[in-house]
Protein backbone atom coordinates (compact mmCIF):
# COMPACT_ATOMS: atom_id res chain seq x y z
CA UNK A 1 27.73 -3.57 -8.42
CA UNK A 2 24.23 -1.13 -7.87
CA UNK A 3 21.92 -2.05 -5.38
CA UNK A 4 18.46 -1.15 -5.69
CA UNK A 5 16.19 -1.22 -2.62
CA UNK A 6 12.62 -1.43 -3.60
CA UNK A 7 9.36 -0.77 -1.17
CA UNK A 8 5.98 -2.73 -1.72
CA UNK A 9 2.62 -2.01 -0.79
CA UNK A 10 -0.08 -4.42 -0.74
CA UNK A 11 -3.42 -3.28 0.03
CA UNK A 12 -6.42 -5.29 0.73
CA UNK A 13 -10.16 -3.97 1.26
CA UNK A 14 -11.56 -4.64 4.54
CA UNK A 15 -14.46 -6.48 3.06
CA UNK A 16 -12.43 -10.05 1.98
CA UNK A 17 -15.66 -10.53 -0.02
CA UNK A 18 -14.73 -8.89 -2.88
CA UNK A 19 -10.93 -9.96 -3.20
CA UNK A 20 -9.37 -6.36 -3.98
CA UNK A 21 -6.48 -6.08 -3.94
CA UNK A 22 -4.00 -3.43 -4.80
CA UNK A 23 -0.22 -3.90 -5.60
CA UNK A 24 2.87 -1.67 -6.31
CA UNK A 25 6.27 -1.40 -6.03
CA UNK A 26 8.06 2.07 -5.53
CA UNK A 27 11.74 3.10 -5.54
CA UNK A 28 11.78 5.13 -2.51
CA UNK A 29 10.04 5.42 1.27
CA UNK A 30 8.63 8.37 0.05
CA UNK A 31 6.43 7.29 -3.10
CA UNK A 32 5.39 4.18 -1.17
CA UNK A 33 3.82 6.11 1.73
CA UNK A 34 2.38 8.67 -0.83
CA UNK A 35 0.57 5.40 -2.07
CA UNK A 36 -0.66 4.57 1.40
CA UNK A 37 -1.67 8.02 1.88
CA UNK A 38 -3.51 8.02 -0.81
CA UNK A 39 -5.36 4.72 0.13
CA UNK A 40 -6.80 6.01 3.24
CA UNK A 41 -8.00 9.31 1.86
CA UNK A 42 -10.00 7.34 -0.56
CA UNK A 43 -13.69 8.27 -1.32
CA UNK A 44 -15.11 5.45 0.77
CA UNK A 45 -13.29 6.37 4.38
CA UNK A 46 -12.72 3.09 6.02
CA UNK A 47 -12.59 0.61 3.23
CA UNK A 48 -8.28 0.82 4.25
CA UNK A 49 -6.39 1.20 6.48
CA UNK A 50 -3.06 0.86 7.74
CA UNK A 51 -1.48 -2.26 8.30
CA UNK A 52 2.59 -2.85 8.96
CA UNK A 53 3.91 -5.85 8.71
CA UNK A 54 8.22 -6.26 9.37
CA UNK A 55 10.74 -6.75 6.83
């Protein structure tokens, strides 16, 4: 038997408004929080930010 643990990220703009709304699903910690890292570096600063929610 494998077991596979997957992460998600769901991302949401601030402004509902416009409905965006980015998905993905990562195989490790580390891919998922480059995602998120990448999300608040984006061009627009503010339009994310960081939201956690428990498993």
């Amino acid at each position: 038997m494998v077991r596979q643990t997957r992460r998600k990220v769901v991302a949401r703009a601030v402004d509902r408004r416009t409905g965006k709304v980015l998905r993905g699903e990562f195989g490790s910690q580390a891919e998922a929080q480059e995602m998120v890292d990448r999300l608040l570096r984006a061009h627009s600063p503010g339009s994310w930010r960081e939201h956690v929610t428990p498993e």
